[in-house]
Protein backbone atom coordinates (compact mmCIF):
# COMPACT_ATOMS: atom_id res chain seq x y z
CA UNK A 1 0.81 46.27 37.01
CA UNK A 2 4.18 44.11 37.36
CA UNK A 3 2.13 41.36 38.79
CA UNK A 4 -0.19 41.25 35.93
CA UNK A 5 2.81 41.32 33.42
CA UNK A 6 4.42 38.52 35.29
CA UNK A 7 1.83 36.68 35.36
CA UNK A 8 0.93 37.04 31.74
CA UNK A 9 5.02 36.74 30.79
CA UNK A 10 4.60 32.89 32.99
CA UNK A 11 1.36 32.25 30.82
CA UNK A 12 3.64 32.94 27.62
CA UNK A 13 6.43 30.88 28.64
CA UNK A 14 3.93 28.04 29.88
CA UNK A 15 2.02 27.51 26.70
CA UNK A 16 5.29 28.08 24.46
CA UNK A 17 6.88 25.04 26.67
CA UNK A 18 3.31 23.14 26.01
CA UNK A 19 3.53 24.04 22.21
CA UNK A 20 7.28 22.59 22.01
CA UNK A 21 6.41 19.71 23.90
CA UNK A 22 3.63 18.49 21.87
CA UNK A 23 5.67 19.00 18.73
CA UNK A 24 8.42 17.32 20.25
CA UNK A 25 6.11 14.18 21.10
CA UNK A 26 4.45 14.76 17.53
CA UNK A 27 7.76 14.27 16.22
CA UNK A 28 8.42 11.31 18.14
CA UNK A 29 5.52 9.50 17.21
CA UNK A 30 6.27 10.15 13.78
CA UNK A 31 9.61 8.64 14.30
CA UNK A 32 7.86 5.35 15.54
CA UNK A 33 5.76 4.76 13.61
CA UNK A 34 8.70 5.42 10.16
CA UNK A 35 10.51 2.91 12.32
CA UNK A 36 7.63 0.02 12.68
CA UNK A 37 7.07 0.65 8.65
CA UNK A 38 10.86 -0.24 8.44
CA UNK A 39 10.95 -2.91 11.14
CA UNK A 40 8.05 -4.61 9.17
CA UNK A 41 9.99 -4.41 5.70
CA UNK A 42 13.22 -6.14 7.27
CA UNK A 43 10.77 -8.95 8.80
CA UNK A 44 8.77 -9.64 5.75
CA UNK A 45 12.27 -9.84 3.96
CA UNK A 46 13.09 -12.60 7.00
CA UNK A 47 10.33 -14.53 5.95
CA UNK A 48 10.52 -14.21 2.32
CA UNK A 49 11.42 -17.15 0.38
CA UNK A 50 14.30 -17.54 -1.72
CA UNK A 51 14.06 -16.91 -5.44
CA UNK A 52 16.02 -20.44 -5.59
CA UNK A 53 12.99 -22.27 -3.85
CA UNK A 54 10.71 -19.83 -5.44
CA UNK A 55 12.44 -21.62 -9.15
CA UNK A 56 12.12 -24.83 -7.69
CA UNK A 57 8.56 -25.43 -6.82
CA UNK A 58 7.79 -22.91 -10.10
CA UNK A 59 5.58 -26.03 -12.00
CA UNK A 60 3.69 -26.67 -8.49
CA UNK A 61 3.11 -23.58 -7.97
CA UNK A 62 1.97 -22.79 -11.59
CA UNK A 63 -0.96 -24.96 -10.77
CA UNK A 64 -4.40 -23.78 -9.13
CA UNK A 65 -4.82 -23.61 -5.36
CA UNK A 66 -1.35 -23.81 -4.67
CA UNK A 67 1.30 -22.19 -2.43
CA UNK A 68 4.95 -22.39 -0.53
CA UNK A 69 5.38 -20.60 2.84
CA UNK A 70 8.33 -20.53 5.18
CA UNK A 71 6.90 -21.28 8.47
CA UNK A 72 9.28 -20.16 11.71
CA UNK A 73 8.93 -21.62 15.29
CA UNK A 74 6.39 -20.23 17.75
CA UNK A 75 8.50 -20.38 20.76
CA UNK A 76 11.69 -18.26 18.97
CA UNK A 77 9.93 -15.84 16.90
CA UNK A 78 6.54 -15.01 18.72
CA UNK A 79 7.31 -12.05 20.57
CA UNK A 80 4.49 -13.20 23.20
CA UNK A 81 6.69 -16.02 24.02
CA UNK A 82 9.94 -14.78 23.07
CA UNK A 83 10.32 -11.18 24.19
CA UNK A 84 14.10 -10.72 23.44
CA UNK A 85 14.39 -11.49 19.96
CA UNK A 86 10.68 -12.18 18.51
CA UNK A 87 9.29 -10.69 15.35
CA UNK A 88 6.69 -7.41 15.81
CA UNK A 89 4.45 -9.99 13.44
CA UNK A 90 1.95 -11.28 15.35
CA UNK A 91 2.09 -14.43 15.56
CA UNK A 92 5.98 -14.38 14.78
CA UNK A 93 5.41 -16.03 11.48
CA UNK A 94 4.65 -19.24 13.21
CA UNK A 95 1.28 -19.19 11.90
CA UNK A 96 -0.83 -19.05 8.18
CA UNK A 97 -4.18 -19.29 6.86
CA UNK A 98 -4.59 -20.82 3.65
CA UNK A 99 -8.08 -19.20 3.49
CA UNK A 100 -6.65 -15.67 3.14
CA UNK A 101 -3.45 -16.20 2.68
CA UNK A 102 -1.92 -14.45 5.56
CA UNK A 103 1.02 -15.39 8.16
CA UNK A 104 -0.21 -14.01 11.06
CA UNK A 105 -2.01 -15.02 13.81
CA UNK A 106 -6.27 -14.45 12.74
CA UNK A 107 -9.31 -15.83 13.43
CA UNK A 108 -9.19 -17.95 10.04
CA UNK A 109 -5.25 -19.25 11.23
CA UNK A 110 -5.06 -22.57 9.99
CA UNK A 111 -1.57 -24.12 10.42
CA UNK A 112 0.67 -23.63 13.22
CA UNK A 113 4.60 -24.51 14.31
CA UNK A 114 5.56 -24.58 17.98
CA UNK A 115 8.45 -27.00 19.75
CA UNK A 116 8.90 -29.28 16.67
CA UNK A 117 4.87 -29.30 16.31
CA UNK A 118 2.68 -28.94 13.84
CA UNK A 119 -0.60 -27.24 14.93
CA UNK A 120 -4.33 -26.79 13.72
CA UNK A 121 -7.14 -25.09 15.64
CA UNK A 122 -6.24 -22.00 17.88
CA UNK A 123 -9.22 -19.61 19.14
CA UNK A 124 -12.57 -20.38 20.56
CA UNK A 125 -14.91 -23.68 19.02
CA UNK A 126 -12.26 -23.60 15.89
CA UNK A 127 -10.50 -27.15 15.78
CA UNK A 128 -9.37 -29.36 13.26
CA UNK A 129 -6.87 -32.41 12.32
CA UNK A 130 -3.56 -33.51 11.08
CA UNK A 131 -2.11 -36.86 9.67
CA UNK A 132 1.08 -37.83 7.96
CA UNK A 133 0.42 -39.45 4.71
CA UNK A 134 2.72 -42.39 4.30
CA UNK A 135 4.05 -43.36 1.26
CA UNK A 136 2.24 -40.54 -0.95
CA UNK A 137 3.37 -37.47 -2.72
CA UNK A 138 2.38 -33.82 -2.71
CA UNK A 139 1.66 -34.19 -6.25
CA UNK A 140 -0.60 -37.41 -5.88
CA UNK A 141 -2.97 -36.12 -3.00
CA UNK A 142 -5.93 -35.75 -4.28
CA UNK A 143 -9.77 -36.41 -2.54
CA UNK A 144 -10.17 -40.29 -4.16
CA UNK A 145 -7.46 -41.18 -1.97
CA UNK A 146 -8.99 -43.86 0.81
CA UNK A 147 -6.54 -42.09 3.25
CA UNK A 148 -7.90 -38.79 2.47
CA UNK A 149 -12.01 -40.11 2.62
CA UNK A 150 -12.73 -39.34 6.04
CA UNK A 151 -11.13 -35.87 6.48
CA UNK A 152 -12.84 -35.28 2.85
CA UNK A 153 -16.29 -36.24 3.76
CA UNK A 154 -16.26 -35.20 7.30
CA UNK A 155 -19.52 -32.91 8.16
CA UNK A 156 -18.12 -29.91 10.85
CA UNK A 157 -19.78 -29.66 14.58
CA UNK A 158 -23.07 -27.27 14.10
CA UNK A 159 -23.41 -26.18 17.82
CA UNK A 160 -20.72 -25.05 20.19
CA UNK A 161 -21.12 -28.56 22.55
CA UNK A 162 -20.51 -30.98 19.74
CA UNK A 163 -17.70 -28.08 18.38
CA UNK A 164 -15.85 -28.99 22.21
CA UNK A 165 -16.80 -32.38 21.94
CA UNK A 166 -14.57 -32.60 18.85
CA UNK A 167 -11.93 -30.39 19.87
CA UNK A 168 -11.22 -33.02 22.82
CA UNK A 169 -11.28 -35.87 20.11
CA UNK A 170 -9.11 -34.47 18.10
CA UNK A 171 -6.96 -33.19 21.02
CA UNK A 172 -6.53 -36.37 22.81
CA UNK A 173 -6.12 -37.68 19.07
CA UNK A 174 -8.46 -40.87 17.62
CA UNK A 175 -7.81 -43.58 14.95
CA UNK A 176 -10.07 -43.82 11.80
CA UNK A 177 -9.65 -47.17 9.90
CA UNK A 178 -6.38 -47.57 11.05
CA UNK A 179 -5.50 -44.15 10.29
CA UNK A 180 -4.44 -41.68 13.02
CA UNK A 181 -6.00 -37.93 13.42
CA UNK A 182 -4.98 -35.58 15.60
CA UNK A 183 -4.67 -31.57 15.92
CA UNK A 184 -0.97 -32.11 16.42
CA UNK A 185 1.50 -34.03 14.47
CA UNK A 186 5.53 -34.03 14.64
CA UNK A 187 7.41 -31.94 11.77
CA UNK A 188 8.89 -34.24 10.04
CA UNK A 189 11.35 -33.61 6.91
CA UNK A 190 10.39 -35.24 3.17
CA UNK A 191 7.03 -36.14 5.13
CA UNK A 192 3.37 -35.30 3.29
CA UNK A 193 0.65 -34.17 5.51
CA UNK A 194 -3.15 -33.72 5.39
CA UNK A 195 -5.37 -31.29 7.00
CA UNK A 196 -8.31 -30.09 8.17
CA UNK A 197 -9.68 -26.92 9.51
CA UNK A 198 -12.58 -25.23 10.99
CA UNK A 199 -13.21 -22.00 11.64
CA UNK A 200 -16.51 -20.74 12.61
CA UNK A 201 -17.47 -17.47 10.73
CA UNK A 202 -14.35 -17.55 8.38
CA UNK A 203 -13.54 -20.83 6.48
CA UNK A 204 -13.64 -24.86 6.25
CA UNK A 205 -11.03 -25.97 4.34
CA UNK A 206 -8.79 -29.82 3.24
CA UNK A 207 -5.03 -28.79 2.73
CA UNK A 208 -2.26 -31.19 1.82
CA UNK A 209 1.56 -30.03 2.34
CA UNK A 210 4.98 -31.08 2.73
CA UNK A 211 7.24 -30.85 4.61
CA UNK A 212 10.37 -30.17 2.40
CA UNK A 213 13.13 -28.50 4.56
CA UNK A 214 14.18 -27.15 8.03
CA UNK A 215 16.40 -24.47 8.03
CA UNK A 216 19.22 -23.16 10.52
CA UNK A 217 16.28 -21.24 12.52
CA UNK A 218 14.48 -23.89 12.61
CA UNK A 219 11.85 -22.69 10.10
CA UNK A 220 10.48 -25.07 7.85
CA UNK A 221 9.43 -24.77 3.98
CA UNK A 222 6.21 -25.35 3.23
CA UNK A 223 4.78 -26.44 -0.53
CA UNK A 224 1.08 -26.75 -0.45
CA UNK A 225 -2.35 -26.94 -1.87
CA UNK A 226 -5.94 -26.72 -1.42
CA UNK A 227 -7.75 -29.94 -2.06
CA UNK A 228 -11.50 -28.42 -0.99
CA UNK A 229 -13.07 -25.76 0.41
CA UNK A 230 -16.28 -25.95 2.31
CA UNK A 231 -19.33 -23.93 2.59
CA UNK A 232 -18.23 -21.27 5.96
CA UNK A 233 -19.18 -23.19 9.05
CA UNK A 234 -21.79 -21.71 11.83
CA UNK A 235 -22.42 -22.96 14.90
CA UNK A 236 -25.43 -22.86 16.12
CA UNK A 237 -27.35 -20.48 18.47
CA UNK A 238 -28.07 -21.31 22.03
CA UNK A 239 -32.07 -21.59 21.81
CA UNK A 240 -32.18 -20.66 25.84
């Protein structure tokens, strides 16, 4: 009889101690994920943009298509790269897709800025191509523009061979009437800059922006606006 009640009396105590611990854990959880809600406030506060550049750009952005980001370095604020003091963001807030409108590393990304780089074309057959406009404003980019005609007309790979074919091209970087393309161009302050980017499944889109200020972090503001946007490229399916 003592056996049985001490044995029932250790079955007690065992699932009370299982009970508290999974409340305890419960609890815990709860506290992480209050904390990542708050942790996710203070970064999207980072990132904001001042009411004072907000005031600034108000006419630009007052027109259609347009936008102003603050876009931070990959290699400080990516916590991939930068596990000490990187942003739970993914992507850091290195990254943005004018397409949806989003700083953080997606399928439709569309921008990048790592090591004093500006980047286009990240994941799989997506690619694309930068060039610095010389001489022209933000305001005066515009499609009839004989530096903007080939990006503007150009007609995006269809199958996944010709979509690597061009993402080596535009890699290694090649010159178009004298004009220089590339899916990597140096950040440069006061410069204007054209892009263009293709993602399979998601968007194909012509983007001018400037360049208008680097700030202590090294993040750069960003005024922009959407010049086209293309029918959503495909590629092709393999017939074999």
């Amino acid at each position: 009889m003592k056996r049985i009640l001490v044995a029932s009396l250790l079955t007690t105590l065992c699932s009370i101690c299982a009970l508290a611990q999974t409340e305890s854990r419960a609890d815990t959880l709860k506290e992480i994920e209050a904390k990542r809600a708050e942790l996710a406030k203070l970064e999207a506060k980072y990132i904001e943009l001042s009411s004072a550049d907000r005031e600034m750009f108000a006419e630009f952005l007052s027109q259609p298509d347009t936008g102003l980001i603050r876009l931070l370095p990959r290699e400080k604020f990516d916590s991939w790269v930068n596990q000490k003091s990187g942003l739970t963001l993914r992507g850091g807030g290195s990254y943005y897709s004018f397409s949806r409108r989003v700083q953080e590393y997606v399928n439709a990304t569309q921008l990048g800025l790592e090591q004093g780089y500006l980047k286009v074309g990240f994941a799989g057959a997506n690619y694309g191509m930068l060039t610095k406009l010389e001489g022209v404003r933000l305001e005066d980019v515009s499609t009839d523009l004989p530096a903007v005609s080939f990006l503007a007309k150009y007609t995006a790979a269809g199958t996944d061979p010709d979509a690597r074919i061009e993402q080596h091209r535009f890699g290694t970087g090649t010159v178009v009437d004298e004009i220089p393309y590339k899916d990597r161009v140096k950040a440069e302050v006061g410069a204007t800059y054209l892009l263009r980017s293709i993602n399979f499944g998601e968007a194909d889109v012509l983007v001018a922006f400037k360049v208008v200020r680097q700030d202590e972090d090294g993040s750069l503001i960003i005024p922009w606006r959407l010049l086209e946007k293309y029918s959503v490229p495909k590629l092709a399916r393999n017939s074999q």
